[in-house]
Protein backbone atom coordinates (compact mmCIF):
# COMPACT_ATOMS: atom_id res chain seq x y z
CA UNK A 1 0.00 0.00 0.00
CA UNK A 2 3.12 2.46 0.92
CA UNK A 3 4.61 1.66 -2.66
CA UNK A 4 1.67 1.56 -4.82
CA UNK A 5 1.89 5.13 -6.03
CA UNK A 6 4.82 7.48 -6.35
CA UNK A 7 4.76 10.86 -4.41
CA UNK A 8 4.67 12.79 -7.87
CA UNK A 9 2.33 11.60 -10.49
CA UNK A 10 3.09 11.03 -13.91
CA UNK A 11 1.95 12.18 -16.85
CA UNK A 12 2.45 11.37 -20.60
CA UNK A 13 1.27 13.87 -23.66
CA UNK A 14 1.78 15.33 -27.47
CA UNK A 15 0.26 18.15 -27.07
CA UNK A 16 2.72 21.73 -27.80
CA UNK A 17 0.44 23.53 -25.51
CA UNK A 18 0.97 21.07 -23.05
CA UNK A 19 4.60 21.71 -23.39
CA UNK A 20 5.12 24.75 -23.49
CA UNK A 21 2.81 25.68 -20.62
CA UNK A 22 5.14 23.38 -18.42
CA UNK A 23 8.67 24.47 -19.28
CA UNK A 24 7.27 27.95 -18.94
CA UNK A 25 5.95 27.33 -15.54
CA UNK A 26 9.63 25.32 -14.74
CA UNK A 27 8.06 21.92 -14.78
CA UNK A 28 11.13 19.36 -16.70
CA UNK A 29 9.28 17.91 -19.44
CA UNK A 30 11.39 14.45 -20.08
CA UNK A 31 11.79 12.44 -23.17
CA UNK A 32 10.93 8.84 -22.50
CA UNK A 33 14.66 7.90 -22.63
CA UNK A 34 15.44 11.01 -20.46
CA UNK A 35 12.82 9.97 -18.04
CA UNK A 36 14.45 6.76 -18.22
CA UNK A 37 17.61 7.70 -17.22
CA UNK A 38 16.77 10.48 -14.88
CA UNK A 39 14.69 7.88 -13.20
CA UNK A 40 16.18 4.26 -13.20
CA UNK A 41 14.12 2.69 -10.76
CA UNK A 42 10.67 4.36 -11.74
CA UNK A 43 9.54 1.92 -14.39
CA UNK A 44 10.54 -0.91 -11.90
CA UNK A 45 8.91 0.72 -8.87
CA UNK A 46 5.74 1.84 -10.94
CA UNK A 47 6.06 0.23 -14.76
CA UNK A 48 3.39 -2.06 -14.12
CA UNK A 49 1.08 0.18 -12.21
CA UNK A 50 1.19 3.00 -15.25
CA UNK A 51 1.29 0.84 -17.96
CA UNK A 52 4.75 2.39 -19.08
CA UNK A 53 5.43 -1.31 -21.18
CA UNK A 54 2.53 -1.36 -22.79
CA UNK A 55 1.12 1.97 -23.76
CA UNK A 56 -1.85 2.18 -26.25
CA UNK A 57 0.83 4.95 -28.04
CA UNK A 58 4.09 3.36 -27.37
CA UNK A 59 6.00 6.28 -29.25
CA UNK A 60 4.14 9.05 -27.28
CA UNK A 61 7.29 11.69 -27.03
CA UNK A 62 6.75 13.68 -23.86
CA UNK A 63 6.82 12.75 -20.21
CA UNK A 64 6.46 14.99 -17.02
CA UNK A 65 5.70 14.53 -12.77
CA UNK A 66 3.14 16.46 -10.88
CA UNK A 67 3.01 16.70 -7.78
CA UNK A 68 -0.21 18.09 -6.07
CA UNK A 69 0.66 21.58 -5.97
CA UNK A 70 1.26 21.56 -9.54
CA UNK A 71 -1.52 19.91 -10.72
CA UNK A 72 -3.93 22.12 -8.93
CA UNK A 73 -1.91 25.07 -10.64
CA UNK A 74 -2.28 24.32 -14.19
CA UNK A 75 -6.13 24.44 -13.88
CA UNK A 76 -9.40 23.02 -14.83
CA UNK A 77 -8.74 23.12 -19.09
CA UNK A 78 -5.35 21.59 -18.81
CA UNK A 79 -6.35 18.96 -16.56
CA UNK A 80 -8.45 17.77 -19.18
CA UNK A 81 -6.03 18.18 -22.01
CA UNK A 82 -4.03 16.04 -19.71
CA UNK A 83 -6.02 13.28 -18.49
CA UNK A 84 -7.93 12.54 -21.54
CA UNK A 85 -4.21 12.16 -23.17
CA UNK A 86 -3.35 9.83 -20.52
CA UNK A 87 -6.69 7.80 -21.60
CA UNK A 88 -5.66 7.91 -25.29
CA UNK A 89 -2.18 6.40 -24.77
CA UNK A 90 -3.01 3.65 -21.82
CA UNK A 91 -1.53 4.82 -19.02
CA UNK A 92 -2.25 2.65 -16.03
CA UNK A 93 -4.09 3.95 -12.72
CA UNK A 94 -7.10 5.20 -14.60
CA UNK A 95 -10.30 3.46 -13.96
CA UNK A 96 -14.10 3.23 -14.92
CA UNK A 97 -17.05 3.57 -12.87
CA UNK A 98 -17.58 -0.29 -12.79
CA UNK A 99 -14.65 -0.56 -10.71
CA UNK A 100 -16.34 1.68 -7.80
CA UNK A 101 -19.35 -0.82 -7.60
CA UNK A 102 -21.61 0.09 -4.98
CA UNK A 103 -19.49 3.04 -3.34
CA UNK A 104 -19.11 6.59 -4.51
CA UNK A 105 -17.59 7.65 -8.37
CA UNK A 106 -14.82 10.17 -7.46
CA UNK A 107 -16.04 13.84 -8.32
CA UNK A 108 -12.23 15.45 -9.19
CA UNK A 109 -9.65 13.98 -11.57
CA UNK A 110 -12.17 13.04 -13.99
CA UNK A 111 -12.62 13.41 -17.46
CA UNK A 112 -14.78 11.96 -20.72
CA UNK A 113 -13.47 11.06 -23.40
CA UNK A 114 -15.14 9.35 -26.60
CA UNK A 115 -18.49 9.13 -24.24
CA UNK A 116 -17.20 7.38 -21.63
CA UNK A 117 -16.01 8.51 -18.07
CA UNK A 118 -12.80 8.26 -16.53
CA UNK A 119 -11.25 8.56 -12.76
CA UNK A 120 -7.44 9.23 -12.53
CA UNK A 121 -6.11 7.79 -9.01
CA UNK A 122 -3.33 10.73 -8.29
CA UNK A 123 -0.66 10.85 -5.57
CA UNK A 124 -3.38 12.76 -3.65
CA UNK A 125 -6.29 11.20 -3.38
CA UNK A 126 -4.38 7.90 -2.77
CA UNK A 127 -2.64 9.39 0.38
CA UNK A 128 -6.04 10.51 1.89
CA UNK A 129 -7.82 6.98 1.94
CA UNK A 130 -8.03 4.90 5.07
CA UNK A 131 -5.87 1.65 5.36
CA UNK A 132 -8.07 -0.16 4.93
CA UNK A 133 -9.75 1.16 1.65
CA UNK A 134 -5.87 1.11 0.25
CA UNK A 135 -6.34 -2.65 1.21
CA UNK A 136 -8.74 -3.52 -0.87
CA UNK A 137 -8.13 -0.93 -4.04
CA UNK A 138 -4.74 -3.15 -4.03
CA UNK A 139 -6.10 -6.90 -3.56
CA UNK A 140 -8.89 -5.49 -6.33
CA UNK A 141 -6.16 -4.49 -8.99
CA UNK A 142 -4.01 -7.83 -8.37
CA UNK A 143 -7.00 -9.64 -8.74
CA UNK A 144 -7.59 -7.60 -12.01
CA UNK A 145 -3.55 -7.51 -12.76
CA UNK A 146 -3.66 -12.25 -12.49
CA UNK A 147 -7.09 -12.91 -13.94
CA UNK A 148 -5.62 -13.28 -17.67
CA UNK A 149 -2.89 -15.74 -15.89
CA UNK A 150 -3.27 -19.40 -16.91
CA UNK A 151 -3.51 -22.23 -14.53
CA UNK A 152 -0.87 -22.94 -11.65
CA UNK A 153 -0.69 -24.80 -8.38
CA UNK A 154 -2.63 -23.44 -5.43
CA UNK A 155 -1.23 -22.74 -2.44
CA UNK A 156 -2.91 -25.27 -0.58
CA UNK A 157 -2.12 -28.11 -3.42
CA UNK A 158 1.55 -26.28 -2.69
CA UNK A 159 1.65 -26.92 1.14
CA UNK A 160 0.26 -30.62 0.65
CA UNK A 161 2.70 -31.60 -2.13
CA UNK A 162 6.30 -29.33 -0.86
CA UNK A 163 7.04 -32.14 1.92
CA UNK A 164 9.46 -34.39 2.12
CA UNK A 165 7.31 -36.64 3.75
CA UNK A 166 5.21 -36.74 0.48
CA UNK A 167 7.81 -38.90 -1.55
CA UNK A 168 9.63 -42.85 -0.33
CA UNK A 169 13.20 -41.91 0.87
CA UNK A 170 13.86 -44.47 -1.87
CA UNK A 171 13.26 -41.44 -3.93
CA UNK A 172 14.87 -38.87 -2.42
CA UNK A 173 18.04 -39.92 -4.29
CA UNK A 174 16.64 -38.20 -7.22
CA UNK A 175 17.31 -34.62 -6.67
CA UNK A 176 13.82 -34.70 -3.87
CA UNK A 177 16.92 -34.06 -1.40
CA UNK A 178 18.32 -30.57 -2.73
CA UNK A 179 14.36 -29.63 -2.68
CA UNK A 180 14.06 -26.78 -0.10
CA UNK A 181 10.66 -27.59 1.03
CA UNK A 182 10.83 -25.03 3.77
CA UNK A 183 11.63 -22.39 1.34
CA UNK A 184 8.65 -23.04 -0.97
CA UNK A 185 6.17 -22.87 2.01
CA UNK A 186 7.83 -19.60 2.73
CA UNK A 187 7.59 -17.42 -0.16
CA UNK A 188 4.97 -19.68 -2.67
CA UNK A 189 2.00 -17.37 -3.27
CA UNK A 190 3.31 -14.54 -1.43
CA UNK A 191 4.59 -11.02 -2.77
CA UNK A 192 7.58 -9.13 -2.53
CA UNK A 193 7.53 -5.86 -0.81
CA UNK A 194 9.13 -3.75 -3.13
CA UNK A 195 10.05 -4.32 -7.04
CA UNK A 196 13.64 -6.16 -7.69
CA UNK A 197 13.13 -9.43 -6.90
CA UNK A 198 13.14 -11.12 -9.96
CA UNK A 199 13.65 -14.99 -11.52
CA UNK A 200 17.04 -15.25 -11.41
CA UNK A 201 17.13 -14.22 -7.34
CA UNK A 202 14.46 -16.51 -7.16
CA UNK A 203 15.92 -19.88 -8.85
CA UNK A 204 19.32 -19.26 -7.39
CA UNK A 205 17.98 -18.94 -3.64
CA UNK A 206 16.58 -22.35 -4.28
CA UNK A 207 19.53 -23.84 -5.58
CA UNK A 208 21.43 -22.07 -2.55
CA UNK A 209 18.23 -23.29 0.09
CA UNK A 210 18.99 -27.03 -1.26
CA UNK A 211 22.33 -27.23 0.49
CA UNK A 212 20.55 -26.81 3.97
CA UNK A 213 18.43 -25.11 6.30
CA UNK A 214 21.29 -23.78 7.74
CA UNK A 215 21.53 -21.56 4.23
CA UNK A 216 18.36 -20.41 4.11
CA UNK A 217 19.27 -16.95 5.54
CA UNK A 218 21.97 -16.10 2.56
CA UNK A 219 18.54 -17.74 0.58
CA UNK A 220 16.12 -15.17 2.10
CA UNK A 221 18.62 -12.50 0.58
CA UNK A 222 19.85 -13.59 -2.24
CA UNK A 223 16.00 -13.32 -2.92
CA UNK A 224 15.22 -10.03 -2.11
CA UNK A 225 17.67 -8.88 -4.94
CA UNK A 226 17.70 -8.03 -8.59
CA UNK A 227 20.12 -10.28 -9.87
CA UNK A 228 20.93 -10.03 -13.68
CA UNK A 229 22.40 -13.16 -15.69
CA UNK A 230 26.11 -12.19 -15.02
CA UNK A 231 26.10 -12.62 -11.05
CA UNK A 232 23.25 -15.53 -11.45
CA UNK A 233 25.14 -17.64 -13.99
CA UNK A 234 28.91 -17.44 -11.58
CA UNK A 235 26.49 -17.98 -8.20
CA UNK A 236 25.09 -21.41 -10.36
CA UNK A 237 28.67 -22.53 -11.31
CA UNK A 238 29.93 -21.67 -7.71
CA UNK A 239 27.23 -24.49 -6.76
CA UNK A 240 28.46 -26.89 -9.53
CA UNK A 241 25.32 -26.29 -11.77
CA UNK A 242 26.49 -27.46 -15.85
CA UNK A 243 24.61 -26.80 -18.77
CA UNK A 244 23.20 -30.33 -20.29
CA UNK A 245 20.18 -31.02 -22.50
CA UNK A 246 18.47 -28.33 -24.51
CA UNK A 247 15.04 -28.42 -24.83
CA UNK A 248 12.78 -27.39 -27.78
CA UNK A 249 9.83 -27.73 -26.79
CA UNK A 250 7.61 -28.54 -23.62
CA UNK A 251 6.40 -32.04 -24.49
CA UNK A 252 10.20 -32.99 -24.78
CA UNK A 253 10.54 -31.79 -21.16
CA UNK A 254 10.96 -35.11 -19.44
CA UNK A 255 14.99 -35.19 -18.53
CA UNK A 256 13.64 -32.47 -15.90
CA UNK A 257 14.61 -33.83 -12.67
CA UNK A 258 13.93 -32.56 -9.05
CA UNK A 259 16.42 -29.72 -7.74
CA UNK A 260 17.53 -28.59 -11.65
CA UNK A 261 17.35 -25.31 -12.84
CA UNK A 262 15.92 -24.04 -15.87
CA UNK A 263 16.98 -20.98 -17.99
CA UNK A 264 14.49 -19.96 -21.01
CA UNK A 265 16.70 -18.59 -23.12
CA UNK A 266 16.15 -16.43 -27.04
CA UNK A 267 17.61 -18.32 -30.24
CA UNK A 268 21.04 -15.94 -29.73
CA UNK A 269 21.17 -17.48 -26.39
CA UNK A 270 20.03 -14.53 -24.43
CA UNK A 271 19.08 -16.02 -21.31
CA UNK A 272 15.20 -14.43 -20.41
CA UNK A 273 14.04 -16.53 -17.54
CA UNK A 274 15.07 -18.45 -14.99
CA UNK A 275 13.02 -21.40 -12.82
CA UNK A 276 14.09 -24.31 -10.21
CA UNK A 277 12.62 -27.64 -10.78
CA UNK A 278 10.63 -29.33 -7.73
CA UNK A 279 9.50 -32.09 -9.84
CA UNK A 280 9.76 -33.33 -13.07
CA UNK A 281 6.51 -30.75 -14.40
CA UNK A 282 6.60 -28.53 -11.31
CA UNK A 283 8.83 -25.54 -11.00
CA UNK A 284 9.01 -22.55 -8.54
CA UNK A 285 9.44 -19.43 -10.07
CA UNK A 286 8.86 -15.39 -10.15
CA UNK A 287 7.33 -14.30 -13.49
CA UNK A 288 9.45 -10.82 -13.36
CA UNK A 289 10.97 -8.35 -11.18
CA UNK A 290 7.74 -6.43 -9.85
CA UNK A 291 6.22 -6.22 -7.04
CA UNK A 292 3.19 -7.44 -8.65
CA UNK A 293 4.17 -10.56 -9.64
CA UNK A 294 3.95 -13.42 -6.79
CA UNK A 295 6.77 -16.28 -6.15
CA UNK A 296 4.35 -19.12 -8.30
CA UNK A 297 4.44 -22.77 -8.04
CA UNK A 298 3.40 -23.77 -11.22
CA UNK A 299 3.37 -26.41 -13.93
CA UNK A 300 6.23 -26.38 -16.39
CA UNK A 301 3.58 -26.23 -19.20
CA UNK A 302 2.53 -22.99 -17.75
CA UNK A 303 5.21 -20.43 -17.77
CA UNK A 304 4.79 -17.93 -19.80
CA UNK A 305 8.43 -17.57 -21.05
CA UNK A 306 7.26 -20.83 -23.01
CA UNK A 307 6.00 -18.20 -25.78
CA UNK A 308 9.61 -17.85 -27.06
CA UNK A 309 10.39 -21.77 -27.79
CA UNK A 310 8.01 -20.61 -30.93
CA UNK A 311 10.35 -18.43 -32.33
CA UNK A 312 13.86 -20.32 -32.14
CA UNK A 313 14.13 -20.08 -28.32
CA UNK A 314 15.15 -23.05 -25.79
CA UNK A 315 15.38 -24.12 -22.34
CA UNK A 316 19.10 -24.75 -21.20
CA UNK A 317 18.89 -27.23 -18.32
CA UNK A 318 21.22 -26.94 -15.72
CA UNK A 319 21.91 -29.71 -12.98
CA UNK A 320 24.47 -30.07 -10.24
């Protein structure tokens, strides 16, 4: 709820009015790649939230931040010019009256456009509701955020099937033992509280989790950072984690064994995705490096990095 919204809102427009009105008032007006580089972490923080990787105009030159003083300053006409641009390109945190239900459609920040009406959640208005109506406006959009997702493993399917106790000891020779079943129970289904943690921090905590309990605190870090393929890739051979069989496509997926890890990688060997194996058609993973995206058990069938196996991609599978 503290990190759902920035303390400045953000804006994006065409319009030469627009501009100039800003850089005459002192307001920085940012092109995307300036914004992008005056702000590193914003589209991590926030990306999802606004929308900023999939805008209805992705080549929509001009960006700026408000903050509440400003926006009240430009006035009622530019408002308008404003927020029905932020309609026409996509940008996230704007909402329709069916989202308010049965409670009250906001009277300020609003705006019609084609016909249809329009509610901009600013900075604001977001600071002035109770706890616990932040509560549910933020279980409401991650409900509205997953409900495209495909199928996975529930949490309680999770908790019944991430126990040791669930496979013969026979069995356990097959990778079950570098399983860190405590781990899963941990984090599976839960989110991170800020943006960073991403799929590589998340396979190579496992891998690090399976050499003990007594690792699972360098685990619960590793986790809560961004890692990039560089530092993933030398923390995997540190562990004695090879590259073996490549695989094409998911129905070919069967060498998967218990406690390897699995890197999606493009067809220039770009590596895009990492996962750790708790079963032959099980993996744990985190779908990106947003807050917004949950620590998943989920079949192997179901990741969503599968798209790019259609277009000359692979999966390198790694074991120790």
């Amino acid at each position: 709820m503290e990190r759902f919204l920035p303390p400045y809102d953000l804006y994006y427009f065409e319009a030469d009015h627009i501009h100039r009105y800003l850089i005459e008032a002192g307001i920085p007006v940012y092109t995307r790649e300036e914004f992008s580089r005056s702000f590193p972490r914003f589209s991590l923080d926030y990306g999802a939230v606004y929308h900023m990787f999939d805008l209805a105009i992705p080549e929509v030159p001009w960006v700026t931040l408000l903050d509440a003083a400003q926006w009240r300053a430009i006035g009622p006409t530019l408002q308008a010019d404003l927020m029905a641009s932020q309609i026409r390109c996509g940008r996230g945190n704007v909402y329709h009256p069916d989202w308010f239900e049965n409670s009250d459609y906001p009277v300020n920040n609003t705006v019609t456009v084609d016909g249809r009406r329009f509610y901009l959640l600013t900075a604001e208005d977001w600071q002035a509701k109770r706890r616990d109506e932040q509560k549910l406006w933020v279980v409401k959009w991650l409900q509205e955020w997953h409900k495209d997702d495909g199928p996975s493993v529930n949490k309680q399917k999770a908790v019944l099937y991430c126990s040791a106790n669930t496979f013969p000891r026979a069995e356990l020779s097959g990778g079950y033992e570098r399983v860190p079943y405590g781990l899963i129970h941990e984090y599976v289904g839960r989110f991170a509280d800020q943006s960073g943690p991403n799929c590589f921090a998340a396979a190579i905590g496992m891998v690090l989790g399976g050499t003990g309990v007594a690792s699972y605190p360098q685990s619960r870090h590793v986790m809560t950072q961004w890692i990039h393929q560089g530092p993933f890739f030398r923390l995997l051979d540190a562990q004695r984690y090879r590259p073996g069989t490549e695989i094409r496509t998911i129905t070919h997926a069967w060498p998967v064994q218990p406690a390897d890890v699995l890197v999606w990688c493009r067809s220039d060997g770009t590596a895009q995705h990492a996962a750790f194996a708790v079963s032959q058609d099980t993996v744990f993973q985190k779908e990106s490096q947003g807050w917004e995206s949950p620590w998943q058990l989920v079949r192997l069938e179901d990741v969503w990095y599968n798209k790019s196996l259609q277009s000359g991609g692979y999966i390198a599978l790694y074991r120790q």
